[in-house]
Protein backbone atom coordinates (compact mmCIF):
# COMPACT_ATOMS: atom_id res chain seq x y z
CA UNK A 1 86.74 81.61 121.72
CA UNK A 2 90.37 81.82 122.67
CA UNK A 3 93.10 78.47 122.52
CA UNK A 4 95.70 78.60 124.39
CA UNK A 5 99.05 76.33 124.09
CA UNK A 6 101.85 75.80 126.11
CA UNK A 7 104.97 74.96 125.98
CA UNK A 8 108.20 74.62 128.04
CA UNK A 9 108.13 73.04 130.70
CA UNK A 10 110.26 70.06 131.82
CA UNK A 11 112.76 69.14 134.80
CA UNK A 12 115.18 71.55 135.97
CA UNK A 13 117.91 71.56 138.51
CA UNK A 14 117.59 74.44 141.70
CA UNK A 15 119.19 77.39 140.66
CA UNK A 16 118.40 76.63 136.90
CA UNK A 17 116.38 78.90 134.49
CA UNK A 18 113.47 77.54 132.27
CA UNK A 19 111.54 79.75 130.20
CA UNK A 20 107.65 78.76 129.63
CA UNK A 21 105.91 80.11 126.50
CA UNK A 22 101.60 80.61 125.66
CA UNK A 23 100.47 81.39 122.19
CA UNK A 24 97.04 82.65 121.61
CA UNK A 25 95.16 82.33 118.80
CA UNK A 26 91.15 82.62 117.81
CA UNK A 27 89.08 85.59 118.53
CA UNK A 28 91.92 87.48 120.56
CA UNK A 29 90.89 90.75 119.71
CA UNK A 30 89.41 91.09 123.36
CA UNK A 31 91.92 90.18 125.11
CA UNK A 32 92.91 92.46 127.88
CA UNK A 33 95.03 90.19 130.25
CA UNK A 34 97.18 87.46 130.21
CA UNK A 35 99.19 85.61 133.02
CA UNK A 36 100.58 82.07 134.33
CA UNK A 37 99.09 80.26 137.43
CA UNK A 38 100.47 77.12 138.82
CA UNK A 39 98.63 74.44 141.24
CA UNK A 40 100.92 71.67 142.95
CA UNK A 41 99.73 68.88 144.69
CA UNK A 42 96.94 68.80 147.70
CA UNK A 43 97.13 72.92 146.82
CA UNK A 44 94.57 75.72 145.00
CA UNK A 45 95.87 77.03 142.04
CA UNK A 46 97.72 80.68 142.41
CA UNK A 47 98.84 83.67 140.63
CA UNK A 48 102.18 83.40 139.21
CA UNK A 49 102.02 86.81 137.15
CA UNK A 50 100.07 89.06 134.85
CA UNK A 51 100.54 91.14 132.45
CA UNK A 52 97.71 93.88 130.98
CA UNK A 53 97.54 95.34 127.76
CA UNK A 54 98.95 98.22 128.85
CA UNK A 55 101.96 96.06 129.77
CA UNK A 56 101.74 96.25 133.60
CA UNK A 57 102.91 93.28 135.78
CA UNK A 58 101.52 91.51 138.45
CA UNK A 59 103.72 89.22 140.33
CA UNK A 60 103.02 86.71 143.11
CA UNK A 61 105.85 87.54 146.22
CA UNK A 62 107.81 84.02 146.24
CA UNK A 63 108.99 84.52 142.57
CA UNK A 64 109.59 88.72 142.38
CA UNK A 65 112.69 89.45 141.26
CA UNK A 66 113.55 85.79 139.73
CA UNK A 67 110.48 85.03 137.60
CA UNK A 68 109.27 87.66 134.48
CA UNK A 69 106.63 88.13 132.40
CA UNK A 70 106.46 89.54 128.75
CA UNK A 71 104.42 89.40 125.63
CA UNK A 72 104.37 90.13 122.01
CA UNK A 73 101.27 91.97 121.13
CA UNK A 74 102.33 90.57 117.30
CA UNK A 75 103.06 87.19 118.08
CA UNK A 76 100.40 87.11 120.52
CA UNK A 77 102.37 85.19 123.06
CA UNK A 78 103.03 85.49 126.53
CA UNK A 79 106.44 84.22 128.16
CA UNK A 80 107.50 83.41 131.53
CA UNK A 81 111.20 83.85 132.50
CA UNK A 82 112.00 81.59 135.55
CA UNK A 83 115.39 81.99 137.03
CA UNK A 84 117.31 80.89 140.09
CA UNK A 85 114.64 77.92 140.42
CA UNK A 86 114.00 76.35 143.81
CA UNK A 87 112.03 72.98 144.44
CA UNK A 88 108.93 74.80 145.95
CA UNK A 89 108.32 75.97 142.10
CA UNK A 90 107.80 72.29 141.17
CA UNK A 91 104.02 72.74 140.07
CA UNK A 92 101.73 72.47 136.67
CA UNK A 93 101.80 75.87 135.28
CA UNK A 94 98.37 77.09 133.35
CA UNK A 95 98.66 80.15 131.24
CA UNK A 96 95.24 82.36 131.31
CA UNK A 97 93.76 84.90 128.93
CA UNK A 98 91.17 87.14 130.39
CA UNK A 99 88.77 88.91 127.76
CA UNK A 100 86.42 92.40 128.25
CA UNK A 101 84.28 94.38 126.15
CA UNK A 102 83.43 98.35 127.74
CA UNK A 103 84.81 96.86 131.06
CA UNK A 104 82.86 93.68 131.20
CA UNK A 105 84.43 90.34 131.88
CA UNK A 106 83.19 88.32 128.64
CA UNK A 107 85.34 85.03 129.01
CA UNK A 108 88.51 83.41 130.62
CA UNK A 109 90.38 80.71 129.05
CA UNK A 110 93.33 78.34 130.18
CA UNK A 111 96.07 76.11 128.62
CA UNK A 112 96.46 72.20 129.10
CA UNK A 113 99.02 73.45 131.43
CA UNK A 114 102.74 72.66 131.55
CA UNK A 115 104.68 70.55 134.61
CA UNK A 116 107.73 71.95 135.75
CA UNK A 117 109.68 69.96 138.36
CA UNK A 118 112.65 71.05 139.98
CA UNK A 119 115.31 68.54 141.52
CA UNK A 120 118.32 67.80 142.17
């Protein structure tokens, strides 16, 4: 069992930089990939980024080159650096943790998630 909490989120102007945060904790050892999605209203929850234990990124097109992804292994925390915000990133944002043993998907676990809103 994994646990997952989140934590910065909150209302940011366009253009603006917020910086969202996931700590891990429980049986972690099997954790091979982490990552944020996000879901706004009326819409399916989507990839934001990932990031594998061998510190590879995924990254979903809209937010490539403004949004980044990093993690302590010793901290066991995953961050997401948002910059140069726009309104279309106004969503709840769910961090993940995907666990495997020889290859085999064992378990996925999500935060509470985290609302960002961006206005003016």
């Amino acid at each position: 069992q994994v646990h997952l909490v989140e934590s910065g989120g909150g209302l940011v102007q366009p253009g603006g930089s917020l910086r969202l945060s996931c700590a891990a904790s429980g049986n972690i050892f099997n954790i091979n990939v982490m990552g944020w999605y996000r879901q706004a209203p009326g819409k399916q929850r989507e990839l934001v980024a990932l990031i594998r234990s061998s510190g590879d990124t995924t990254y979903e097109d809209s937010v490539k080159g403004r949004f980044t992804i990093s993690k302590s292994n010793t901290k066991n925390t995953v961050d997401l650096q948002m910059n140069s915000l726009k309104t279309e990133d106004t969503a709840v944002y769910y961090c993940h943790a995907s666990l495997a043993n020889d290859g085999l998907n064992i378990g996925n676990y999500w935060g509470q998630g985290t609302r960002v809103t961006v206005s003016s």
